[in-house]
Protein backbone atom coordinates (compact mmCIF):
# COMPACT_ATOMS: atom_id res chain seq x y z
CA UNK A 1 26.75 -44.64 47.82
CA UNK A 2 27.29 -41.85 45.42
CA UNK A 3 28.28 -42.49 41.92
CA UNK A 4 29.75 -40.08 39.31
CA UNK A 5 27.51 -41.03 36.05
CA UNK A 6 29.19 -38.71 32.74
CA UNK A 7 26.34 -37.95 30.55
CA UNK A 8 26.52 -36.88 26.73
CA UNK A 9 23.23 -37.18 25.80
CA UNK A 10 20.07 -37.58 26.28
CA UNK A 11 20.42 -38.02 30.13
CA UNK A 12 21.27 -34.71 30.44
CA UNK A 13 17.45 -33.40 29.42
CA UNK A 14 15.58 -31.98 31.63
CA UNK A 15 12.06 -34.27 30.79
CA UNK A 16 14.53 -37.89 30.82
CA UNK A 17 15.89 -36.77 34.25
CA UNK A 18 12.29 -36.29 35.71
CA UNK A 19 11.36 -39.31 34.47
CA UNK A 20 14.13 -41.53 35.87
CA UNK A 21 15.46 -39.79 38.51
CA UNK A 22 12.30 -37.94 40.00
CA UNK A 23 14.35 -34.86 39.59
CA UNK A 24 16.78 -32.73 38.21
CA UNK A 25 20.52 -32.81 38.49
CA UNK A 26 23.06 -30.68 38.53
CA UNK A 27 26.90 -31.54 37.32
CA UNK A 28 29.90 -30.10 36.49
CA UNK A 29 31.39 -30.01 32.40
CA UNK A 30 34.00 -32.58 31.72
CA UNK A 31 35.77 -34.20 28.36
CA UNK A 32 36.09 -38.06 27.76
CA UNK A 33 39.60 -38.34 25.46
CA UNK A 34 40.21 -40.62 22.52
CA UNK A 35 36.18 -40.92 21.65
CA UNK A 36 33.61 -40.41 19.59
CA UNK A 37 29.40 -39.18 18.97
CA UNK A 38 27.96 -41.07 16.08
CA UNK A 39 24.18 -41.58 15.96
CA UNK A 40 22.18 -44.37 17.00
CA UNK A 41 18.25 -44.97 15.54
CA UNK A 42 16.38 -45.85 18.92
CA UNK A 43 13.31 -48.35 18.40
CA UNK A 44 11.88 -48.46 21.67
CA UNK A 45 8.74 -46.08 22.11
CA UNK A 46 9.27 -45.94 26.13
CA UNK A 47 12.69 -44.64 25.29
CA UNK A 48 11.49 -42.10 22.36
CA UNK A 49 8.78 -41.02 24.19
CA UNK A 50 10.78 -40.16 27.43
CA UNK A 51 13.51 -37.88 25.20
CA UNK A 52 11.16 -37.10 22.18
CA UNK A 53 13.75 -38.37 19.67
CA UNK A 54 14.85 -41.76 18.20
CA UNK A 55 17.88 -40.47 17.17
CA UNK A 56 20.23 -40.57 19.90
CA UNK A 57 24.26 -40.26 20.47
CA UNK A 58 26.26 -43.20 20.90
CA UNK A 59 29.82 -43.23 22.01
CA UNK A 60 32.98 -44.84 20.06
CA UNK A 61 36.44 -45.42 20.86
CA UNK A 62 38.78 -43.58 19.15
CA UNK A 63 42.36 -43.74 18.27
CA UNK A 64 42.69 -40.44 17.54
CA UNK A 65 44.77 -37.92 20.22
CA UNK A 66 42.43 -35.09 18.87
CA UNK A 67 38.75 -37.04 19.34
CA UNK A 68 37.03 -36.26 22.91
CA UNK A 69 33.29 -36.18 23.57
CA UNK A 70 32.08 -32.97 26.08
CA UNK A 71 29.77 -33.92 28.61
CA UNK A 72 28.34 -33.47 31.98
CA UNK A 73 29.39 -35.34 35.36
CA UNK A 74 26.33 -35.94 37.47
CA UNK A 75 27.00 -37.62 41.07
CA UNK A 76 23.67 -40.23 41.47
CA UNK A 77 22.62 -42.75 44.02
CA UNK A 78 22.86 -46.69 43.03
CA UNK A 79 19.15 -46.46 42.53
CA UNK A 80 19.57 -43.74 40.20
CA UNK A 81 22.10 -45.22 38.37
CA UNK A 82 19.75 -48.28 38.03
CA UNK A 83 17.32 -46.33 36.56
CA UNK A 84 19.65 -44.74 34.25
CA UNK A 85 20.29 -48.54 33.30
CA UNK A 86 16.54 -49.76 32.61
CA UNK A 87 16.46 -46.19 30.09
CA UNK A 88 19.44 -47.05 28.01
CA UNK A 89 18.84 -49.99 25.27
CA UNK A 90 20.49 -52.85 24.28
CA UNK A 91 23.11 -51.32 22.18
CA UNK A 92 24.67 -49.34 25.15
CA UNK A 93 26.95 -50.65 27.68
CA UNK A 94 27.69 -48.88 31.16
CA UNK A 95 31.69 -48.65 31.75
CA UNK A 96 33.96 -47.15 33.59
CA UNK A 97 36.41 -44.29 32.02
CA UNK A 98 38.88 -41.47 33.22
CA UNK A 99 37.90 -38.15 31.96
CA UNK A 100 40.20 -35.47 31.16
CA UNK A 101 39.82 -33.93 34.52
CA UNK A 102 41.07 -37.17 36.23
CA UNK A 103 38.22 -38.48 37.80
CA UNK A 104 36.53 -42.24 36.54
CA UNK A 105 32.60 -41.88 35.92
CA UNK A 106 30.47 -44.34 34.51
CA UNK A 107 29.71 -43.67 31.08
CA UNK A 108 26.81 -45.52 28.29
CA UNK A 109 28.99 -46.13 25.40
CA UNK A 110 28.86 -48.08 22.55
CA UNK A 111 28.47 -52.37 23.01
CA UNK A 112 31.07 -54.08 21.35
């Protein structure tokens, strides 16, 4: 089955995607209303060493009619989206939103 997986981050690199997809992707821009990028400290070295950074975005929930976070909608496989799973830590959740265009993707954002 073919899941829509909207990416504002680090899963948009070319070196993550090869790494746990086996290739790259292609998507199309999209905005997520009423959210947020603040900045997360990553701690595991599998994780920094796959994107090179241990700073990575996070998304928040905002009130605010004038927040939205730009990203990329990539259409995956279940096994893909697995693997997209084992990459992100603890502190991210996997829900699904409606972007601005209308369509619902899953999206890592922020655990409560």
């Amino acid at each position: 089955m073919v899941q829509r997986l909207f990416s504002y981050g680090t899963l948009r690199l070319p070196a993550v995607q090869l790494a746990q997809f086996g290739r790259l992707l292609t998507g199309t821009q999209d905005r997520l209303p009423h959210h947020r990028i603040e900045w997360l400290r990553i701690t595991d070295p599998d994780v920094i060493a796959t994107s090179g950074t241990d700073s990575h975005p996070i998304l928040r929930y905002s009130a605010a009619a004038a927040d939205f976070v730009e990203g990329t909608v990539f259409e995956v496989s279940d096994e893909e989206l697995a693997a997209a799973d084992l990459y992100e830590v603890g502190e991210y959740e996997r829900v699904l939103l409606r972007l601005e265009s209308g369509i619902h993707a899953w999206v890592y954002a922020g655990a409560p």
